[in-house]
Protein backbone atom coordinates (compact mmCIF):
# COMPACT_ATOMS: atom_id res chain seq x y z
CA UNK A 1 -24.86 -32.26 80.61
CA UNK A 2 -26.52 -32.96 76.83
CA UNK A 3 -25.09 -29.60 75.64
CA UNK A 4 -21.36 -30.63 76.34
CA UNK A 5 -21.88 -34.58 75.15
CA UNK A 6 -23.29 -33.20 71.74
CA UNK A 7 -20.36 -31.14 71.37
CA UNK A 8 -17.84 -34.09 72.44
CA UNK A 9 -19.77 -36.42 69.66
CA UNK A 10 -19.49 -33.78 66.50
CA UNK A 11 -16.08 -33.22 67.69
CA UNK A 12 -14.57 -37.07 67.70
CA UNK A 13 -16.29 -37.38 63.97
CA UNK A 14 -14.89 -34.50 62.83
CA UNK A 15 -11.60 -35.46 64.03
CA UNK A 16 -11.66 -38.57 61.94
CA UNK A 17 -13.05 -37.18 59.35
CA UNK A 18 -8.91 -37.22 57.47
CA UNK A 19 -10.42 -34.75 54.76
CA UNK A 20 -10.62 -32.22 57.09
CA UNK A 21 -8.30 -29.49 57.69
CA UNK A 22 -6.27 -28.30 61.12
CA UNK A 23 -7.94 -24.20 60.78
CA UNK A 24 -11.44 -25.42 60.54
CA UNK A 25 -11.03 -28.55 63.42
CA UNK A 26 -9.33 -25.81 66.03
CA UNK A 27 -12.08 -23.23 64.96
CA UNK A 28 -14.79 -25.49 66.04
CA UNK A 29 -12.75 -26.65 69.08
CA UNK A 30 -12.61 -23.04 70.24
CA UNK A 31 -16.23 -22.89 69.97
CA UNK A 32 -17.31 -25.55 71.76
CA UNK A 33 -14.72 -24.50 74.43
CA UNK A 34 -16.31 -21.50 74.93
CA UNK A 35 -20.03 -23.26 74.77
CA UNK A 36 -18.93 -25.31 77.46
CA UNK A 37 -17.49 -22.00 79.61
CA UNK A 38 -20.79 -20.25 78.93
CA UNK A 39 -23.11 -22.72 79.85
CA UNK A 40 -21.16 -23.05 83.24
CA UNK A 41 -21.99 -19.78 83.66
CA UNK A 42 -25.59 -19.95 82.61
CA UNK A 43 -25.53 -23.26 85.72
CA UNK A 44 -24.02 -20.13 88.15
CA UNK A 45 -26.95 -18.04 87.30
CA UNK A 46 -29.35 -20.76 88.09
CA UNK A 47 -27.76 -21.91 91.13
CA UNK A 48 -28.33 -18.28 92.24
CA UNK A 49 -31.42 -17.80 91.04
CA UNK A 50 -32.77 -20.89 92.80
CA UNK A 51 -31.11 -19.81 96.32
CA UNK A 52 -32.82 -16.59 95.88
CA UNK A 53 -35.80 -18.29 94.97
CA UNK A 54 -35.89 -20.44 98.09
CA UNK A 55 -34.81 -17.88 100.63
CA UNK A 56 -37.96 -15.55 99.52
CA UNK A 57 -40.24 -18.86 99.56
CA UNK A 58 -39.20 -19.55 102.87
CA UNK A 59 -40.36 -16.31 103.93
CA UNK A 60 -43.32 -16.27 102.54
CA UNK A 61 -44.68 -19.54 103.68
CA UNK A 62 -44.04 -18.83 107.06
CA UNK A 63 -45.55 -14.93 106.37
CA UNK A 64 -48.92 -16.80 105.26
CA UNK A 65 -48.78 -19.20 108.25
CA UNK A 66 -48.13 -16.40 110.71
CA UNK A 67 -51.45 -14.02 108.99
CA UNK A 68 -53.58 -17.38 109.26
CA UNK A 69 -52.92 -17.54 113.22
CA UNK A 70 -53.46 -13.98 113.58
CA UNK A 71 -57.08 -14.53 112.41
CA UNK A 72 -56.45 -13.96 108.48
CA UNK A 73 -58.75 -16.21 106.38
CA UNK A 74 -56.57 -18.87 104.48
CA UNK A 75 -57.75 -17.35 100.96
CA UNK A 76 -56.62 -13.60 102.31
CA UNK A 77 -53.18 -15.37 104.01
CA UNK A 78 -52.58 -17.37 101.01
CA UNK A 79 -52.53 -13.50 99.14
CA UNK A 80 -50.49 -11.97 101.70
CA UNK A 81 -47.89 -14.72 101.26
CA UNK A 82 -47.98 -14.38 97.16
CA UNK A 83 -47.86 -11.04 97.66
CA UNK A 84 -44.53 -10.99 100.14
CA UNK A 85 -42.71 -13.86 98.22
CA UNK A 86 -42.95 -11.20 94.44
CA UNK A 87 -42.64 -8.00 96.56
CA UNK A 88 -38.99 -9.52 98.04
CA UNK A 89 -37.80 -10.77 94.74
CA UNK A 90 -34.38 -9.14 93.52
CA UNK A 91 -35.49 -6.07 90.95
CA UNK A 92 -33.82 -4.92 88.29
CA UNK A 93 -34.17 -8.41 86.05
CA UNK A 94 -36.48 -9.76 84.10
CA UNK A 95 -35.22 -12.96 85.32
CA UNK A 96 -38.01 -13.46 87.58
CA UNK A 97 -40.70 -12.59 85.99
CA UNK A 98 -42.19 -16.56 85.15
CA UNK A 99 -41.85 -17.77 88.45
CA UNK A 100 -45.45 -17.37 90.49
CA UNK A 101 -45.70 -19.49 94.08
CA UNK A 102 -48.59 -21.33 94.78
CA UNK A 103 -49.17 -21.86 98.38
CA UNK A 104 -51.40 -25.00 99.91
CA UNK A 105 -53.18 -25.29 103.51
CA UNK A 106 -52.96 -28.01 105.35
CA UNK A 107 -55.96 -30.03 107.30
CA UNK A 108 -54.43 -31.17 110.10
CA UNK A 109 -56.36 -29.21 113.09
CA UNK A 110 -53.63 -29.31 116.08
CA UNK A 111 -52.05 -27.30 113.74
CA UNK A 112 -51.58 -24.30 110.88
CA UNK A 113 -49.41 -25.76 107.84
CA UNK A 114 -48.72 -24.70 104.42
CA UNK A 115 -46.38 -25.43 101.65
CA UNK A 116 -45.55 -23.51 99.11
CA UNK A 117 -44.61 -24.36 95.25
CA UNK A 118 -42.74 -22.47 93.40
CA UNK A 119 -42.22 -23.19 89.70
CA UNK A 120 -40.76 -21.27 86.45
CA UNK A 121 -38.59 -21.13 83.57
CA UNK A 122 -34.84 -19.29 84.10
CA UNK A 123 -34.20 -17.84 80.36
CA UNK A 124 -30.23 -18.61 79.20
CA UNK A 125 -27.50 -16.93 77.52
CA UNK A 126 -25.23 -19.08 76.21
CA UNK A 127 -26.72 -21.96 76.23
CA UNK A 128 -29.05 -20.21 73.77
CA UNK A 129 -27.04 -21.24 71.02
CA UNK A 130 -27.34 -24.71 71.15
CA UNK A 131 -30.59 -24.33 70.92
CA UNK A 132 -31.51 -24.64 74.94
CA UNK A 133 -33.28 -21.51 75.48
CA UNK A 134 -34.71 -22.03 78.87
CA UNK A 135 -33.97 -23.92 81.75
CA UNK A 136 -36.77 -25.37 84.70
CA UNK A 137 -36.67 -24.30 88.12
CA UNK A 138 -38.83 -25.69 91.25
CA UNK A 139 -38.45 -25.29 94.61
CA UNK A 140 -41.06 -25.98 97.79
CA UNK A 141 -40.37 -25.05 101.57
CA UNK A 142 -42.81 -26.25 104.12
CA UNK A 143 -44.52 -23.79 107.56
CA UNK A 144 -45.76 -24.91 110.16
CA UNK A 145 -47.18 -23.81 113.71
CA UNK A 146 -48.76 -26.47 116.52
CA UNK A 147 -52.25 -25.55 118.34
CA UNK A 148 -50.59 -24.54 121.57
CA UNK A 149 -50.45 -27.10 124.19
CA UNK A 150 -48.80 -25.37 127.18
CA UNK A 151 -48.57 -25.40 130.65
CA UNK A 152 -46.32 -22.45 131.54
CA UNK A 153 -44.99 -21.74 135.00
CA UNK A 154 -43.90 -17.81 136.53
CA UNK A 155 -42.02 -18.52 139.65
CA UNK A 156 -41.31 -14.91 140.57
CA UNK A 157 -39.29 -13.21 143.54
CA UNK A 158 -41.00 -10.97 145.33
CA UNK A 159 -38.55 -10.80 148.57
CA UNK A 160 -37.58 -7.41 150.21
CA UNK A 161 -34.84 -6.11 147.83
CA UNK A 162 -37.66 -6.42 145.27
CA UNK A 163 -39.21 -3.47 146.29
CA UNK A 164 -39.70 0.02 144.74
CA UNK A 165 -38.55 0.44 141.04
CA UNK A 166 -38.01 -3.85 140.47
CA UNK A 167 -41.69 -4.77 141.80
CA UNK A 168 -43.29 -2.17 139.43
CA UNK A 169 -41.21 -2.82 136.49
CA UNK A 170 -41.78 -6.83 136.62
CA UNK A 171 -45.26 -6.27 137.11
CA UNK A 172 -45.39 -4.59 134.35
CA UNK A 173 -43.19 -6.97 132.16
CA UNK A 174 -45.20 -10.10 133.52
CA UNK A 175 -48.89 -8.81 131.87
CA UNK A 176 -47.15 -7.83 129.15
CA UNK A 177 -45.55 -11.61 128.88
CA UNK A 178 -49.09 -13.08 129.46
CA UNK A 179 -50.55 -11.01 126.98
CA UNK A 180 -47.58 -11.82 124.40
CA UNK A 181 -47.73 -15.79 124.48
CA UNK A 182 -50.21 -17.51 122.55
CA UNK A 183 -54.01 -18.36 123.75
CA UNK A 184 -55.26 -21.77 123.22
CA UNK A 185 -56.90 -21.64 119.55
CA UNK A 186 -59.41 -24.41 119.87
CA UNK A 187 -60.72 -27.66 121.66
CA UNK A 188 -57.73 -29.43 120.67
CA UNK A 189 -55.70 -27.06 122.20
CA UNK A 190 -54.91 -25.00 125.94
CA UNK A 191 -52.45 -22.85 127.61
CA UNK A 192 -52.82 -22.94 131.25
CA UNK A 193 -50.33 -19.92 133.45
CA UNK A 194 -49.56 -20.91 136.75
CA UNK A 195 -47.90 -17.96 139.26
CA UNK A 196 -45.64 -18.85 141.82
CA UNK A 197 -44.18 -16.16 144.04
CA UNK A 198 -42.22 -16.50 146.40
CA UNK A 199 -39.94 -15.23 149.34
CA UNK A 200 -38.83 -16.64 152.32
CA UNK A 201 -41.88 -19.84 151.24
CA UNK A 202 -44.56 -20.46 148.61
CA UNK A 203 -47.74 -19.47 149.93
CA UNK A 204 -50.36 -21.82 148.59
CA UNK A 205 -53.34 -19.92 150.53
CA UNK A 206 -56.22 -21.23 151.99
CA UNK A 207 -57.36 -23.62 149.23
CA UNK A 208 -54.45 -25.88 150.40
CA UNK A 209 -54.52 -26.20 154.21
CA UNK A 210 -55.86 -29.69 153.71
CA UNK A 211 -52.07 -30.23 153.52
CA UNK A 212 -50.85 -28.99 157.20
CA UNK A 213 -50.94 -31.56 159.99
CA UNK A 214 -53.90 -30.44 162.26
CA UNK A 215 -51.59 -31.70 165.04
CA UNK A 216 -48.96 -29.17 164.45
CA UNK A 217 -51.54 -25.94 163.38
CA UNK A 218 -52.72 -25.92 166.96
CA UNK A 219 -49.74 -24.15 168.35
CA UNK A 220 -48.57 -22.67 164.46
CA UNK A 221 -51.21 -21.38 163.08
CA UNK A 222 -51.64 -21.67 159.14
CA UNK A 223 -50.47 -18.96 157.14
CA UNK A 224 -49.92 -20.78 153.48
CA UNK A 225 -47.32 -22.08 153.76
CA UNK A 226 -45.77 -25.36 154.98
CA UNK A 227 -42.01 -27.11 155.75
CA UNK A 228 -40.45 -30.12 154.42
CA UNK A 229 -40.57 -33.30 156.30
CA UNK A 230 -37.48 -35.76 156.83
CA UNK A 231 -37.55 -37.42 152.68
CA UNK A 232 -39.22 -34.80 151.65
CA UNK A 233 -36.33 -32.21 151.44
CA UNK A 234 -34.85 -33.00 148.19
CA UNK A 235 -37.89 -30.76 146.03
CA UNK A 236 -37.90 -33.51 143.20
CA UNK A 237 -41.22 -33.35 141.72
CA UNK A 238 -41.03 -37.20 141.66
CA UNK A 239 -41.26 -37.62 145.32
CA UNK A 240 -44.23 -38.41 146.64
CA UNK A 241 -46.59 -36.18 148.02
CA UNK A 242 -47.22 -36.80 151.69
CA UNK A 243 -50.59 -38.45 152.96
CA UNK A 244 -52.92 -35.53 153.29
CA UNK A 245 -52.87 -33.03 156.07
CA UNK A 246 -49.21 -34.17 156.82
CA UNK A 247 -47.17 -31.44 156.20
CA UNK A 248 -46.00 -28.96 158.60
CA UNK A 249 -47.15 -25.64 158.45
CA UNK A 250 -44.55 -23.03 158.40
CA UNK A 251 -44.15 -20.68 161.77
CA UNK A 252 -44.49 -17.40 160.15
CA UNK A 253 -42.09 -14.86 161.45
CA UNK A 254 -42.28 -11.35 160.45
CA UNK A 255 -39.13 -8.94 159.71
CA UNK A 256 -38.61 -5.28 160.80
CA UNK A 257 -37.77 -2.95 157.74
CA UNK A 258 -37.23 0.56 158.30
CA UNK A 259 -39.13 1.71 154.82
CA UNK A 260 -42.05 -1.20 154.81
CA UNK A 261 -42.10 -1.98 158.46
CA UNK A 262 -42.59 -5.24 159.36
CA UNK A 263 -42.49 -7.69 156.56
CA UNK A 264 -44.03 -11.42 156.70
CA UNK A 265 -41.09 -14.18 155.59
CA UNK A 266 -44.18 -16.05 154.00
CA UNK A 267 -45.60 -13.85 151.60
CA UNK A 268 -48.99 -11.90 151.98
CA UNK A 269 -52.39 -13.47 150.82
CA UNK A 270 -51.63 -11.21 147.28
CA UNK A 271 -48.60 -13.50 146.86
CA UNK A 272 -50.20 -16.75 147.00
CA UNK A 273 -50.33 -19.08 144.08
CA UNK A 274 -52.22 -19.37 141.06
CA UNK A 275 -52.67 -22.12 139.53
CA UNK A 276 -53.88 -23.76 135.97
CA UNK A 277 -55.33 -20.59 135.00
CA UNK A 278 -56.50 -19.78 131.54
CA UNK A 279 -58.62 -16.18 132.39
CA UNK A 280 -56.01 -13.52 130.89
CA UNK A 281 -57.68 -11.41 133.53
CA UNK A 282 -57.83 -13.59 136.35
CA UNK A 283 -53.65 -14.06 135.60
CA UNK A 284 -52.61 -10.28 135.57
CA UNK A 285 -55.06 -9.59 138.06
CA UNK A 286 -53.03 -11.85 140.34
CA UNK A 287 -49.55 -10.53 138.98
CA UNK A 288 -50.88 -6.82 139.65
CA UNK A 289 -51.44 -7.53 143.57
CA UNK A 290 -48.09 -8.85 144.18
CA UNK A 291 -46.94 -8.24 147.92
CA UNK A 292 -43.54 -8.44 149.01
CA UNK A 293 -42.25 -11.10 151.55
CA UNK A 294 -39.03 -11.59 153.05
CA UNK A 295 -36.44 -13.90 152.27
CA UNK A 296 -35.33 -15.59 149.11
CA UNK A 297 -36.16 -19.43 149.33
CA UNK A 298 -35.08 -19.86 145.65
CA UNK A 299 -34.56 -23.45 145.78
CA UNK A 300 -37.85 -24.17 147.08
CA UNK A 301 -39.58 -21.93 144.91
CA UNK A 302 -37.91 -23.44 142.02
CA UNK A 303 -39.20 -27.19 143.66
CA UNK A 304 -42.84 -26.09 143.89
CA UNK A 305 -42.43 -24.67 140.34
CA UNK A 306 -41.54 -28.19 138.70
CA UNK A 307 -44.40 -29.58 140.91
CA UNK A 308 -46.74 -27.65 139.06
CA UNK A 309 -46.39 -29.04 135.99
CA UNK A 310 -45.43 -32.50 137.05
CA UNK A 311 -48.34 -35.40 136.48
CA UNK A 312 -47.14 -36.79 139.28
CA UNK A 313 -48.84 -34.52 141.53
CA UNK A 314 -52.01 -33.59 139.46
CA UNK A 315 -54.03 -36.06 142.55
CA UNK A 316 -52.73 -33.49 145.04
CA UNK A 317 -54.11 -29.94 143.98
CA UNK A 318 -57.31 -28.70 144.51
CA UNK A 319 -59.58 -29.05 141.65
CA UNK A 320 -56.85 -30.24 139.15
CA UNK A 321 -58.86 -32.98 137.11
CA UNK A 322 -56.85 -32.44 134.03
CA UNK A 323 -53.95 -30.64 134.74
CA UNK A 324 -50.71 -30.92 135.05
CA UNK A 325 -51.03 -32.94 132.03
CA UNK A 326 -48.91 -36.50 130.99
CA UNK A 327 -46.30 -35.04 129.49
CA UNK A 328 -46.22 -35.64 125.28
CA UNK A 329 -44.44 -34.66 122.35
CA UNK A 330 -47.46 -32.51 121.19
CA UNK A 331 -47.51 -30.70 124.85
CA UNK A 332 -44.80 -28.57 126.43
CA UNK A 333 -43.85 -27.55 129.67
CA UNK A 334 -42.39 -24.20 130.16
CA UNK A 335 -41.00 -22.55 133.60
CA UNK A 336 -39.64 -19.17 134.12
CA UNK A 337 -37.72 -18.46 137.02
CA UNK A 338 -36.69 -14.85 138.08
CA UNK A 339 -34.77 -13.57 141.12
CA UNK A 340 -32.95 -10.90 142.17
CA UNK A 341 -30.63 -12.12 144.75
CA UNK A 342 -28.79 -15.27 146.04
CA UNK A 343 -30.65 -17.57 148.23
CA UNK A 344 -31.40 -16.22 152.01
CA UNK A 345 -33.45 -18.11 154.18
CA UNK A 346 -34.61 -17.92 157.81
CA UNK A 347 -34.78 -21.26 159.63
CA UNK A 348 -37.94 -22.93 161.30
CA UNK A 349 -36.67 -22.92 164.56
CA UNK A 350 -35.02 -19.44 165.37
CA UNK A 351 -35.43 -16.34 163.91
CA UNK A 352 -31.58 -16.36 163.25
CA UNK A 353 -29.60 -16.21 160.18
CA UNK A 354 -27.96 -19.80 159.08
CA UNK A 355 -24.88 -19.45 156.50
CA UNK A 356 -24.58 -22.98 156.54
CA UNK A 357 -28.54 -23.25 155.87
CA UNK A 358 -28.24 -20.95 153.00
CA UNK A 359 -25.23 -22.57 151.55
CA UNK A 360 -26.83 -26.08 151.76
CA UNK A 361 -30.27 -24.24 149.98
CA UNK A 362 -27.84 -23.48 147.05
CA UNK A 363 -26.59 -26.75 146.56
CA UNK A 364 -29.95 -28.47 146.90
CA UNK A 365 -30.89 -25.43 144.00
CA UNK A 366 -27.67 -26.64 141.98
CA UNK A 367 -29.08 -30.25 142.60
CA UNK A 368 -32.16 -29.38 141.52
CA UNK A 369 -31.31 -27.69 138.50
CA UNK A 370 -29.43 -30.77 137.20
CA UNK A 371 -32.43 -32.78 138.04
CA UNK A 372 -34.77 -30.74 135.50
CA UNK A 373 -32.13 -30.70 133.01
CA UNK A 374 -32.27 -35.16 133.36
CA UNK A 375 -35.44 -34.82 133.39
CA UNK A 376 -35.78 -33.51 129.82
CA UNK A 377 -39.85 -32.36 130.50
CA UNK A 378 -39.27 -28.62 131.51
CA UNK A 379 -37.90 -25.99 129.01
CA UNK A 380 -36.67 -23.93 132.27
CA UNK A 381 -35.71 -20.03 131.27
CA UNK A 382 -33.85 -18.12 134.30
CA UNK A 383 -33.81 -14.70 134.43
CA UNK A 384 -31.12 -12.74 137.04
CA UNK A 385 -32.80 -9.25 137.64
CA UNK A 386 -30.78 -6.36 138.17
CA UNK A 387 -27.99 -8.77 139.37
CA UNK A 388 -24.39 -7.34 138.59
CA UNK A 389 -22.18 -9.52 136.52
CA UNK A 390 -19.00 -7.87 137.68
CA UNK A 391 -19.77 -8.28 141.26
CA UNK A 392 -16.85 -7.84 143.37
CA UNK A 393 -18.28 -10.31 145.99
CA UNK A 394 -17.30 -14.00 145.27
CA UNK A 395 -20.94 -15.64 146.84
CA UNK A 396 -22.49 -13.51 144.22
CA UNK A 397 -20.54 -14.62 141.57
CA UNK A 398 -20.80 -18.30 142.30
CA UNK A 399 -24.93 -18.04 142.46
CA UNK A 400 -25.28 -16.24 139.35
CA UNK A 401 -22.91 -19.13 137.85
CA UNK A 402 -25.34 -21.41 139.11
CA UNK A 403 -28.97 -19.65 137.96
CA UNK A 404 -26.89 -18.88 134.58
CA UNK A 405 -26.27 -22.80 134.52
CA UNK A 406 -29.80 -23.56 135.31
CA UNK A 407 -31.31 -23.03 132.23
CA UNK A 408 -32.45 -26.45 130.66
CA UNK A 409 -33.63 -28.21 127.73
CA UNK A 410 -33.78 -25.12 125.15
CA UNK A 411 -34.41 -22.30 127.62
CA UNK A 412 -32.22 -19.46 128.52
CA UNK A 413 -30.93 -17.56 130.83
CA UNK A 414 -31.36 -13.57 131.11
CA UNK A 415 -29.43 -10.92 133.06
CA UNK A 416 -31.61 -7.58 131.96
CA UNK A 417 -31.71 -4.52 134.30
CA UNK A 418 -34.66 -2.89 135.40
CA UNK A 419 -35.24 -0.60 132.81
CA UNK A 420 -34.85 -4.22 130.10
CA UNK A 421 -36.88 -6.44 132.13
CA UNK A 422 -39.43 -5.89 129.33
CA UNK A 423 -37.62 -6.73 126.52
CA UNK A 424 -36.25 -9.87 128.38
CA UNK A 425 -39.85 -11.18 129.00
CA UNK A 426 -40.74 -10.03 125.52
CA UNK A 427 -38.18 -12.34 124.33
CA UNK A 428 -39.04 -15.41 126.54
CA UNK A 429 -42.56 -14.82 125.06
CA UNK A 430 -41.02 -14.97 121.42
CA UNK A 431 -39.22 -17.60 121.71
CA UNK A 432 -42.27 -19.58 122.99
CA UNK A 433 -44.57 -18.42 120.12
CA UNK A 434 -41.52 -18.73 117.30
CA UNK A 435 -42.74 -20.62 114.26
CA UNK A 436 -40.07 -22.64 112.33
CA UNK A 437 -39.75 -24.49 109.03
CA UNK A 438 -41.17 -27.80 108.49
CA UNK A 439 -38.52 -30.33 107.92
């Protein structure tokens, strides 16, 4: 600090100096001592001047960012951010008043980046006195948001206790979700939706039957949706897809309800999949015909999910020249699964119930889980709908352990109600779009 080594230097020569007197060598000590208090207090002011400083440019960057991907010009964003950084600036003090920002575009086109500058002059106090009168502040923070480059995945229950109140209300959430998360912005970037419902089985529809064994769909007809071969059980996406027309087709049982009547344990045609879709339209068209199945085949719902946005299987879907995509730092894969229940499933062979089948489903789902999380590629979000937390019944418990514990690789998991569900998917969407600071 100059200020404090000037004072040190006039102090040791007038020390030596033997014609001077004790009054006048512990006046000037006194002063200096309280030059060098004051200008630690002029530093304090600085220091919080410059925090403030930063906290309001860090704002603002991102404020300028955010207008230019919500179809602001970069002049008019570049005002809006000006604007926002001297409109949040502490009042009452003219100790602000120098200090303009001057924010800076990027080029880069997979992406909308700025940086902002921030430069003044911080008047002192003390300091004053020895003739410093000002000191120099900068500061710079950085935004930044990528061109999407998504491939996002709703693998959504639609099984019996879905029905009523919980159907309507996800609906409802699931458009809203679609319409929340970010379109792709130009030829450098994409968001493709796929929709995966399930209940008892996926059903992939007729665009897929190229997959059943003619052999077998001669005495089980095809419905959409097919079994598992012997290797083929443990749903990892890196397993490889059977030769075509190889897998069994599913023998589609139907379940007595006393409100719906009977009830198909592989869902209705409005329940098949969609995939790699980028028509808004097309997307909540298909989320607004939901039909309800029955059953809750969780774990392979959640294996058909990761299949959809593995590379590994972009040679077996229909029409899939591009997607799913190699995965890449620049790209993400995203998967939301929601259910409202623990895993029930009907067997293949008899139309009985199969504790031990359902037991063995959740530990292939707790396997599973663990194998996305390895996996690193999928940002997996869970949500448990309506599911109660304080459940008295130990099975429930334990599964909601397991979904809460499925989560993976920055993803979260959600336990709204039905009259949240919005707010939960509103959130997920968020959290998707969020910009952060450049490092």
């Amino acid at each position: 600090m100059k200020l404090v080594s000037d004072i040190y230097t006039k102090t040791d020569s007038f020390k030596n100096d033997e014609k001077g007197s004790i009054i006048p060598l512990t006046a000037f000590m006194l002063t200096a001592l309280m030059l060098s208090a004051g200008a630690a207090m002029d530093y304090s002011r600085f220091s919080n001047v410059r925090t403030n400083i930063q906290t309001v440019a860090d704002s603002a960057v991102l404020v300028a960012v955010h207008a230019v991907k919500n179809g602001e010009s970069e002049a008019d964003a570049k005002v809006i951010g000006q604007n926002y950084f001297l409109a949040n600036l502490p009042t009452g003090t003219s100790l602000y008043s120098s200090f303009t920002p001057n924010i800076i575009f990027g080029t880069d086109p997979r992406k909308i980046s700025a940086t902002i500058g921030v430069d003044g002059n911080l008047p002192t106090t003390f300091m004053a006195v020895a003739g410093i009168s000002t000191m120099s502040l900068s500061v710079s923070s950085g935004g930044v948001v990528t061109v999407p480059q998504d491939e996002i995945t709703l693998v959504l229950d639609v099984s019996y206790s879905m029905r009523n109140t919980r159907i309507n209300r996800l609906k409802v959430a699931a458009k809203q979700f679609i319409d929340a998360i970010e379109p792709f912005q130009d030829a450098s970037g994409y968001r493709v939706v796929n929709v995966v419902p399930y209940a008892n089985r996926v059903n992939f529809g007729s665009a897929y039957k190229r997959w059943a064994d003619a052999r077998l769909t001669r005495s089980i007809p095809y419905k959409g949706c097919f079994e598992f071969e012997r290797g083929f059980a443990s749903q990892k996406d890196n397993v490889s897809m059977p030769a075509p027309g190889r897998l069994a087709p599913y023998k589609q049982t139907m379940q007595n309800t006393r409100d719906l009547g009977p009830v198909p344990h592989c869902p209705p045609s409005g329940s098949s999949v969609l995939l790699f879709s980028s028509d808004d339209t097309k997307i909540k068209k298909k989320i607004d015909g939901l039909e309800l199945g029955f059953g809750t085949g969780t774990d392979t719902a959640l294996s058909w999910g990761w299949r959809t946005l593995s590379e590994k299987w972009r040679p077996s879907f229909n029409g899939a020249k591009v997607f799913p995509k190699n995965k890449t730092p620049q790209n993400r894969k995203i998967m939301v699964l929601l259910t409202d229940g623990r895993i029930f499933r009907k067997d293949f062979i008899s139309n009985s119930r199969k504790p031990m089948r359902n037991r063995d489903a959740e530990n292939d789902f707790v396997s599973l889980c663990n194998d996305i999380d390895a996996d690193g590629d999928v940002i997996l979000y869970t949500i448990g709908f309506d599911l109660d937390p304080n459940s008295e019944h130990p099975e429930q418990l334990q599964f909601l352990s397991a979904l809460s514990g499925c989560a993976a690789n920055g993803g979260s998991y959600y336990n709204p109600t039905t009259t949240n569900i919005g707010d939960t998917f509103r959130s997920i969407a968020e959290d998707i779009n969020s910009i952060r600071l450049s490092s």
